[in-house]
Protein backbone atom coordinates (compact mmCIF):
# COMPACT_ATOMS: atom_id res chain seq x y z
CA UNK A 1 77.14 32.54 69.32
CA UNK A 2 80.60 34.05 70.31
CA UNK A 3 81.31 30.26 72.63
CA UNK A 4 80.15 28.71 69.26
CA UNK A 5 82.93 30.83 67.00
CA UNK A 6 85.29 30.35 69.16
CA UNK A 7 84.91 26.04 69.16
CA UNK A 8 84.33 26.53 65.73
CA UNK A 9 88.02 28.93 64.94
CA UNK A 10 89.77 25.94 67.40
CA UNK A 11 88.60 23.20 65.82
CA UNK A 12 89.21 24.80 62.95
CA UNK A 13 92.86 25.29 63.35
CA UNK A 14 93.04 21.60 64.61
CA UNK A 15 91.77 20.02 61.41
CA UNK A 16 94.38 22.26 59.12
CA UNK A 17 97.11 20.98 61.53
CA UNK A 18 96.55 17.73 61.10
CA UNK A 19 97.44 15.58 58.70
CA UNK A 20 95.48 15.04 55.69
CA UNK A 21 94.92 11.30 56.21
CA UNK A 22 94.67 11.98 60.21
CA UNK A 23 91.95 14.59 59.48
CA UNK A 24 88.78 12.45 59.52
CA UNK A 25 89.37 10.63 62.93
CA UNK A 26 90.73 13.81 64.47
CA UNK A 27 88.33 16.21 63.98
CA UNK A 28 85.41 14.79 61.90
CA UNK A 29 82.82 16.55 59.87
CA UNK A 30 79.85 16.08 62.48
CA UNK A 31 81.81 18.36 65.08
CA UNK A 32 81.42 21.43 61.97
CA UNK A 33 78.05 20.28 60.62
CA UNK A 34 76.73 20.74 64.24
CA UNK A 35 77.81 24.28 64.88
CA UNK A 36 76.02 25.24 62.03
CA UNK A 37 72.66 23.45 63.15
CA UNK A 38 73.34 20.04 60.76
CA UNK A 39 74.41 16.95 60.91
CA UNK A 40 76.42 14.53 58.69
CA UNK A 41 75.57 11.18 58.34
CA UNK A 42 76.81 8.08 56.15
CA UNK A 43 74.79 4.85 54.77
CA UNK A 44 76.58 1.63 56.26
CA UNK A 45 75.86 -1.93 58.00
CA UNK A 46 77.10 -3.81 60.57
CA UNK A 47 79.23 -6.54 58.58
CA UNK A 48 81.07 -3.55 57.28
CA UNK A 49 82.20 -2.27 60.55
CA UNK A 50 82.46 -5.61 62.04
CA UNK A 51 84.98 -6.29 59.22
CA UNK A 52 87.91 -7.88 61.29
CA UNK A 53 90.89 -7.75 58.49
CA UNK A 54 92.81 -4.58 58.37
CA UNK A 55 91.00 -2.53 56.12
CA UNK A 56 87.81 -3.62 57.75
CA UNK A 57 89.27 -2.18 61.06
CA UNK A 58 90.04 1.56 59.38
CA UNK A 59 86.53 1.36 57.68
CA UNK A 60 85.21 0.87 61.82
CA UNK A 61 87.51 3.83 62.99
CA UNK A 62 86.09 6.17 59.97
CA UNK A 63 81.97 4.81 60.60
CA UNK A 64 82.55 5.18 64.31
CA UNK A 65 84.80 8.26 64.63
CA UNK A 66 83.33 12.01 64.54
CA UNK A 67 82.50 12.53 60.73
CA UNK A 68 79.02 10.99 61.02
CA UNK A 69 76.21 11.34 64.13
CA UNK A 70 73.79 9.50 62.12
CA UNK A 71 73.61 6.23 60.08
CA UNK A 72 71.23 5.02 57.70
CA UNK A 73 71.18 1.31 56.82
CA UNK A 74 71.75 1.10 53.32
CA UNK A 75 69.69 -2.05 52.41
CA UNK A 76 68.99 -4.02 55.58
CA UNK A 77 65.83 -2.03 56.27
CA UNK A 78 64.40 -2.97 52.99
CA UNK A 79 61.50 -5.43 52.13
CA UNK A 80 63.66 -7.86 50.76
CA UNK A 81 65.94 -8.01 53.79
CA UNK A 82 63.04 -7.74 56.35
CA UNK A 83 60.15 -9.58 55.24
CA UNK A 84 61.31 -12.07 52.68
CA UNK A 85 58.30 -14.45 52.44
CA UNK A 86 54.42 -13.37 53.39
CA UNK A 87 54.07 -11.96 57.28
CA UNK A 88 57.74 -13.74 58.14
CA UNK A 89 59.60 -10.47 59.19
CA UNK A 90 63.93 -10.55 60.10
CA UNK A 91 65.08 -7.35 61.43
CA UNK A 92 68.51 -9.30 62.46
CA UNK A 93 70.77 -7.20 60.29
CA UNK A 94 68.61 -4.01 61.04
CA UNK A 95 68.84 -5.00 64.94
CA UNK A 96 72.74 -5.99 64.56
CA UNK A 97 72.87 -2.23 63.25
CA UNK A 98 70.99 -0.47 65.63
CA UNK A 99 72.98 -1.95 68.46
CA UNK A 100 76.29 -0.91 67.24
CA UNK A 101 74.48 2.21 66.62
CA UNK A 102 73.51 2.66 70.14
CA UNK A 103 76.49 1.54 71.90
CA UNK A 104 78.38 4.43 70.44
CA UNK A 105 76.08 6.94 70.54
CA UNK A 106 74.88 7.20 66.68
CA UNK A 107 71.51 8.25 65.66
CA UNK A 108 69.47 6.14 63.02
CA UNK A 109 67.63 7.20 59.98
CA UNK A 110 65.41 4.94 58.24
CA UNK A 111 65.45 3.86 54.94
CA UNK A 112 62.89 3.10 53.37
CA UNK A 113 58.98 1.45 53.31
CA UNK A 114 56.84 1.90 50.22
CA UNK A 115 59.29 1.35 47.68
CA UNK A 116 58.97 -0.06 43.73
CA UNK A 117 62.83 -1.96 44.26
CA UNK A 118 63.82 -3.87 45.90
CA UNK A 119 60.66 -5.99 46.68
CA UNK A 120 60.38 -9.75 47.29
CA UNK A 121 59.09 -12.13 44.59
CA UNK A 122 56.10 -12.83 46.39
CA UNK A 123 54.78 -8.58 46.68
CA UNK A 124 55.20 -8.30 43.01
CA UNK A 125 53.81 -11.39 41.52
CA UNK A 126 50.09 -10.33 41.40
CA UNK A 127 48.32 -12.90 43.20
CA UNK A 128 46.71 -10.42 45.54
CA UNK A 129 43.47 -8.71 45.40
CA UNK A 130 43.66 -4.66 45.99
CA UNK A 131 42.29 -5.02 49.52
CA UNK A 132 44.47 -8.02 50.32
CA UNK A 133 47.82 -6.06 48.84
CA UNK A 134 46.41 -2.97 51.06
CA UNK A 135 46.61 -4.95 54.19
CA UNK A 136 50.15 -6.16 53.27
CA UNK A 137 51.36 -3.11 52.81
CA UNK A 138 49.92 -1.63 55.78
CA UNK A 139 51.34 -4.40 57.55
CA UNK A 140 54.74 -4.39 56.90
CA UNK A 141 55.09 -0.28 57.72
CA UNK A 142 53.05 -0.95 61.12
CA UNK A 143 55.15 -3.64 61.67
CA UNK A 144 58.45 -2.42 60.56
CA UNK A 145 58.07 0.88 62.31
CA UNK A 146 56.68 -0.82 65.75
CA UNK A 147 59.48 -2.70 66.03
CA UNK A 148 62.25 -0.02 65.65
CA UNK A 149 59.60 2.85 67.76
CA UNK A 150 61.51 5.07 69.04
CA UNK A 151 65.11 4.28 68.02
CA UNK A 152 64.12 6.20 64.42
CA UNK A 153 65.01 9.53 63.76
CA UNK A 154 63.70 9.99 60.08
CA UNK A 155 61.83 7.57 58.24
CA UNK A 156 62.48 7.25 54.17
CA UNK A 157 58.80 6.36 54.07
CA UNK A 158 57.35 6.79 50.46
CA UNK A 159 60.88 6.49 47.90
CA UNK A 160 60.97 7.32 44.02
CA UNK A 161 57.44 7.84 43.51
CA UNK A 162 57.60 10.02 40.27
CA UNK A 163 59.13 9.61 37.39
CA UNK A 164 61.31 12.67 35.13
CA UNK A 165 58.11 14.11 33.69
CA UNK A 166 56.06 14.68 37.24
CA UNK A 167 53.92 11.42 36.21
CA UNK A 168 53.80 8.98 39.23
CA UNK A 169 56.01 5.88 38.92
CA UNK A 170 53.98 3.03 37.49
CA UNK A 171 54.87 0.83 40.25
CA UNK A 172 52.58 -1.97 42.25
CA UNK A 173 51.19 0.49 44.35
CA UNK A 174 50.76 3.06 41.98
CA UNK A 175 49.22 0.64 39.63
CA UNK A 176 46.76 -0.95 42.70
CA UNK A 177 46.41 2.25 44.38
CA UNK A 178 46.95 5.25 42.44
CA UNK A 179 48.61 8.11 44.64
CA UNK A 180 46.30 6.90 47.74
CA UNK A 181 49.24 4.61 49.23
CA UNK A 182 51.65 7.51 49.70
CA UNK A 183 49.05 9.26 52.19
CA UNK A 184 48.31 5.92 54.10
CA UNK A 185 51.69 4.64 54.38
CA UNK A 186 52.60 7.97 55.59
CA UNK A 187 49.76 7.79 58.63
CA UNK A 188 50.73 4.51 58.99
CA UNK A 189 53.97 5.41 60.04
CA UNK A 190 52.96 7.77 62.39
CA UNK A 191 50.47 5.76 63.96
CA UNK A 192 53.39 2.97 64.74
CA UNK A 193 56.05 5.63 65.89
CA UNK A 194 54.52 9.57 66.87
CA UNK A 195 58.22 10.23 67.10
CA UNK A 196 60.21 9.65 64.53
CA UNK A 197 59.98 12.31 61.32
CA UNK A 198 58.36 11.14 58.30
CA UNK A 199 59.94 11.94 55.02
CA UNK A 200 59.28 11.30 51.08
CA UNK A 201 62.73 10.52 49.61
CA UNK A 202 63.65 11.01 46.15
CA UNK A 203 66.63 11.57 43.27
CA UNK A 204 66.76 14.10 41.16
CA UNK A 205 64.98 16.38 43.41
CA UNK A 206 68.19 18.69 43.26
CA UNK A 207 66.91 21.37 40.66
CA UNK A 208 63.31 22.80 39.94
CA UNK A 209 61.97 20.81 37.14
CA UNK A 210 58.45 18.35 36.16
CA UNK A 211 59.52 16.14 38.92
CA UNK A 212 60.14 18.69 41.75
CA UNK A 213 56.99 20.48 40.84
CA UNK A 214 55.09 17.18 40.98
CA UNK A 215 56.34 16.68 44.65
CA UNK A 216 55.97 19.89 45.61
CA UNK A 217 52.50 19.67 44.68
CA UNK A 218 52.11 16.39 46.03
CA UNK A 219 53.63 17.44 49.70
CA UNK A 220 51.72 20.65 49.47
CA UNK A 221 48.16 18.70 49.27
CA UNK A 222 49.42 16.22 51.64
CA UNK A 223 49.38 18.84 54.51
CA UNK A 224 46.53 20.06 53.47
CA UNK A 225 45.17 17.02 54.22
CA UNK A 226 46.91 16.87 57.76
CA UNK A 227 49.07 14.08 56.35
CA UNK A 228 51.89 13.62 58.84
CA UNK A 229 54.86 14.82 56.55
CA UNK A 230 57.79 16.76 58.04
CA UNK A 231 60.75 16.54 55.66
CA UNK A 232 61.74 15.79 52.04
CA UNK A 233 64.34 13.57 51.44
CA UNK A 234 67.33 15.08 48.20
CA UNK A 235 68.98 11.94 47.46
CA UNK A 236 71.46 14.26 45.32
CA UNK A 237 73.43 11.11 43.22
CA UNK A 238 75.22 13.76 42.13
CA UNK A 239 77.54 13.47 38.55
CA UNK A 240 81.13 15.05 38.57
CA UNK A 241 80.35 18.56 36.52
CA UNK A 242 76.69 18.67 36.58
CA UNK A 243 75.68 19.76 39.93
CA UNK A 244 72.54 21.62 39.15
CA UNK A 245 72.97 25.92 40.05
CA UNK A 246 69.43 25.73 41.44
CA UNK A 247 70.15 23.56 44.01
CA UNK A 248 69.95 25.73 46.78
CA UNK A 249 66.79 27.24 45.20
CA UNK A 250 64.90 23.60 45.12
CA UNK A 251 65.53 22.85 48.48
CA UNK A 252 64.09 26.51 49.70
CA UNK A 253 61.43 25.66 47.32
CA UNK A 254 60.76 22.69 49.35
CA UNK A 255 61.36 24.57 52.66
CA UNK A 256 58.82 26.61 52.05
CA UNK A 257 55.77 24.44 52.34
CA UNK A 258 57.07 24.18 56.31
CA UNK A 259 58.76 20.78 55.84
CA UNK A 260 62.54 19.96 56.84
CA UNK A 261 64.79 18.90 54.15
CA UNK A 262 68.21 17.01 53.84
CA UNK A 263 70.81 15.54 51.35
CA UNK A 264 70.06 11.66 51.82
CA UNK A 265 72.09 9.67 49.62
CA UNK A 266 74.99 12.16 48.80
CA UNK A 267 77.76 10.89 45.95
CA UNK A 268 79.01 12.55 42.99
CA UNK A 269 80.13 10.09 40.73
CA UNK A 270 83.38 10.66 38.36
CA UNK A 271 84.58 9.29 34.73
CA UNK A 272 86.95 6.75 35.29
CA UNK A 273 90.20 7.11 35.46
CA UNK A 274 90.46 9.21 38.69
CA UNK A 275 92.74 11.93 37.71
CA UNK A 276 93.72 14.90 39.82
CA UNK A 277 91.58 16.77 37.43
CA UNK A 278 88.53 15.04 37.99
CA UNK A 279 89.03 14.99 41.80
CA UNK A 280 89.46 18.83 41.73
CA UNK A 281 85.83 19.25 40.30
CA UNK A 282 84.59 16.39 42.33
CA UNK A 283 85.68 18.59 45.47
CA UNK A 284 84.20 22.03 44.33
CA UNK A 285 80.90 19.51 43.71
CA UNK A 286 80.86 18.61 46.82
CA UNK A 287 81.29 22.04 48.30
CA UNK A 288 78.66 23.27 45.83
CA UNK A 289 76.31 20.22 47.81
CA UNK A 290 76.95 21.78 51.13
CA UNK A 291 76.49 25.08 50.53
CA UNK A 292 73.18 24.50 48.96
CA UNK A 293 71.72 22.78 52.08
CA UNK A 294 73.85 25.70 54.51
CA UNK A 295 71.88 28.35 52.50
CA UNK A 296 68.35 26.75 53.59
CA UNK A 297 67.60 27.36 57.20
CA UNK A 298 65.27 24.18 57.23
CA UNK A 299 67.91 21.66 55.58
CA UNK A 300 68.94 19.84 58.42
CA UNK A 301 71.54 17.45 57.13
CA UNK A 302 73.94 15.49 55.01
CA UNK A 303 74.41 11.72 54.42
CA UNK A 304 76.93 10.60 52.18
CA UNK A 305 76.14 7.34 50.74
CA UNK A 306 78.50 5.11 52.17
CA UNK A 307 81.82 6.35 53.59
CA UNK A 308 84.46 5.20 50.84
CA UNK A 309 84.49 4.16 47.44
CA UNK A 310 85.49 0.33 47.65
CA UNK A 311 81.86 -0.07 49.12
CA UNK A 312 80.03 1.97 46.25
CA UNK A 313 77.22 1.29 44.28
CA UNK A 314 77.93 3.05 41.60
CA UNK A 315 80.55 1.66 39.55
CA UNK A 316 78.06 -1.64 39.05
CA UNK A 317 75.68 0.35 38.50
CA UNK A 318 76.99 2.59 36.46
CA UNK A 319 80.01 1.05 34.10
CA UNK A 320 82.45 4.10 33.65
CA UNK A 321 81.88 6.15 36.41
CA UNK A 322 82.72 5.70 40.12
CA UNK A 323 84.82 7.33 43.15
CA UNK A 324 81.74 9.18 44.21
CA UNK A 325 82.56 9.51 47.95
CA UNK A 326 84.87 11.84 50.60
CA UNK A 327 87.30 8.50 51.24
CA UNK A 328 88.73 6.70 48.48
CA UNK A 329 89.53 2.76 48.48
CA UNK A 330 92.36 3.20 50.80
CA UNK A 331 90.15 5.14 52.79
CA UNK A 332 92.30 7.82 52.65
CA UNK A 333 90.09 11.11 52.53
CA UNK A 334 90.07 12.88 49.02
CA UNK A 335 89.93 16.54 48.21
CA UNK A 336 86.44 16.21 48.35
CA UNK A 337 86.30 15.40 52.35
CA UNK A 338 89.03 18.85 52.79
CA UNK A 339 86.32 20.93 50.41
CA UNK A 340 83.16 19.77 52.29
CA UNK A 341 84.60 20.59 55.67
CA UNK A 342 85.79 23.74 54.38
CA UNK A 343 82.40 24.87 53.56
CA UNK A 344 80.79 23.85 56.86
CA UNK A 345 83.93 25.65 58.54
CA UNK A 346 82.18 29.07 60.38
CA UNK A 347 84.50 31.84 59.82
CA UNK A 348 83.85 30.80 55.87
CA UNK A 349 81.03 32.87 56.06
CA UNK A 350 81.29 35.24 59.28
């Protein structure tokens, strides 16, 4: 513990030395996050960091460098991406990922399986009989799994299953399946890799409400069961203002049936125009975000959602409202990146 302060009171003296735009490739938020049992991770691909203009070579110093030990591919994993027609399966942007992943020492998460988005024409167009769509679906998660085995640390298996009132999403597989797919897709997984963790991965799960209770509930009977669940995913797509003061109190809540839990898809999301105003609350958001996940023992990470705000999905998504992330389009790092490494700092809290 005292070897541990000490790293923690040097490195902490390092980062306020440096230079604000220096800070992230200096001493990056991973190097904190560790010392205090996490990890930080960001949502990227491979043609962003094998962007060879300029910019593209700062976005590869920031994905590569020490603020993230763990990536998540943000939609190459996907069923679109990796099985776009019936039983014809390309992992070649997954793969291109992994690799770069590997060769500098990054861990993987991911993301995701049995999903409502995101689909190909062909899952979605009802031609299939409920035993026929069962063996797709088990197909493509024993198949998608196999092939990464191993190289997985967390697995988004089961995302957005329930809608605002608790109800389950009316999706395909709710509709062909009621609840039933969640539990097989989850064995599924395990069956293809015993390794990796298995998570259900959701938004909105930030503050106790219909929804969290209804996947409480649901993860609750799903151990009863012996299900293979070990973590619940907080996708916390967070709004400027508005993080929730229960935060830390839904995640314990979580933490409490003896599952892990983590901040998936971190961004809070701003009005537009970015003003210095709206960056100050941004950054006490953002420290609000950590400290909720530092106050539960069994929250074991952080992913922000893609490291800087030129590559967001929010502003298309969302007409209004954008700058969500720690590096802005310039990929200079915002108050926000100084206020979440100022709540992971130790002697904070010592």
């Amino acid at each position: 513990m005292l070897r541990n302060l000490g790293v923690a009171l040097l490195l902490s003296q390092l980062a306020l030395a440096a230079p604000t735009e220096e800070r992230g490739s200096i001493v990056g938020l991973d190097l904190f996050a560790s010392i205090r049992g996490r990890y930080v991770g960001v949502a990227t691909e491979s043609y962003n960091i094998n962007n060879s203009t300029t910019w593209g070579k700062a976005y590869k110093n920031l994905a590569l460098g020490s603020d993230f030990s763990i990536w998540t591919p943000e939609n190459s994993l996907k069923w679109e991406v990796t099985e776009p027609q019936p039983g014809v399966f390309d992992f070649s942007l997954g793969d291109a990922l992994f690799k770069l992943a590997k060769q500098n020492g990054k861990r993987m998460r991911g993301h995701t399986l049995a999903w409502h988005s995101q689909l190909p024409p062909w899952v979605t167009a009802n031609n299939y009989t409920a035993a026929e769509l069962k063996n797709i679906l088990q197909r493509h998660v024993l198949t998608e799994v196999g092939h990464f085995k191993g190289q997985v640390t967390h697995w988004d298996v089961v995302n957005e299953v329930f809608e605002e009132d608790g109800t389950f999403r009316n999706s395909i597989w709710y509709k062909t399946f009621g609840p039933d797919y969640i539990e097989w897709s989850f064995r599924w997984a395990r069956q293809a890799d015993p390794s990796a963790k298995l998570y259900i991965n959701d938004y909105n799960f930030e503050s106790i409400s219909p929804k969290t209770t209804a996947a409480y509930n649901l993860v609750k009977s799903l151990k009863a069961k012996g299900v293979p669940i070990d973590g619940v995913g907080v996708q916390a797509h967070l709004i400027v203002g508005q993080v929730p003061k229960d935060f830390e109190a839904a995640l314990a809540r979580f933490a409490s049936l003896g599952v892990d839990v983590a901040l998936t898809e971190l961004d809070i999301r701003l009005d537009l125009p970015v003003t210095s105003k709206n960056l100050a609350q941004q950054a006490k958001d953002y420290k609000a975000a950590v400290d909720a996940c530092l106050g539960v023992k069994r929250c074991v990470g952080i992913t922000v959602w893609q490291v800087t705000d030129a590559l967001s999905w929010v502003p298309s998504t969302f007409p209004g409202q954008g700058a969500p992330l720690l590096y802005d389009e310039k990929l200079k790092p915002k108050p926000a990146y100084d206020a979440f490494q100022n709540a992971l700092l130790l002697d904070q809290w010592i």
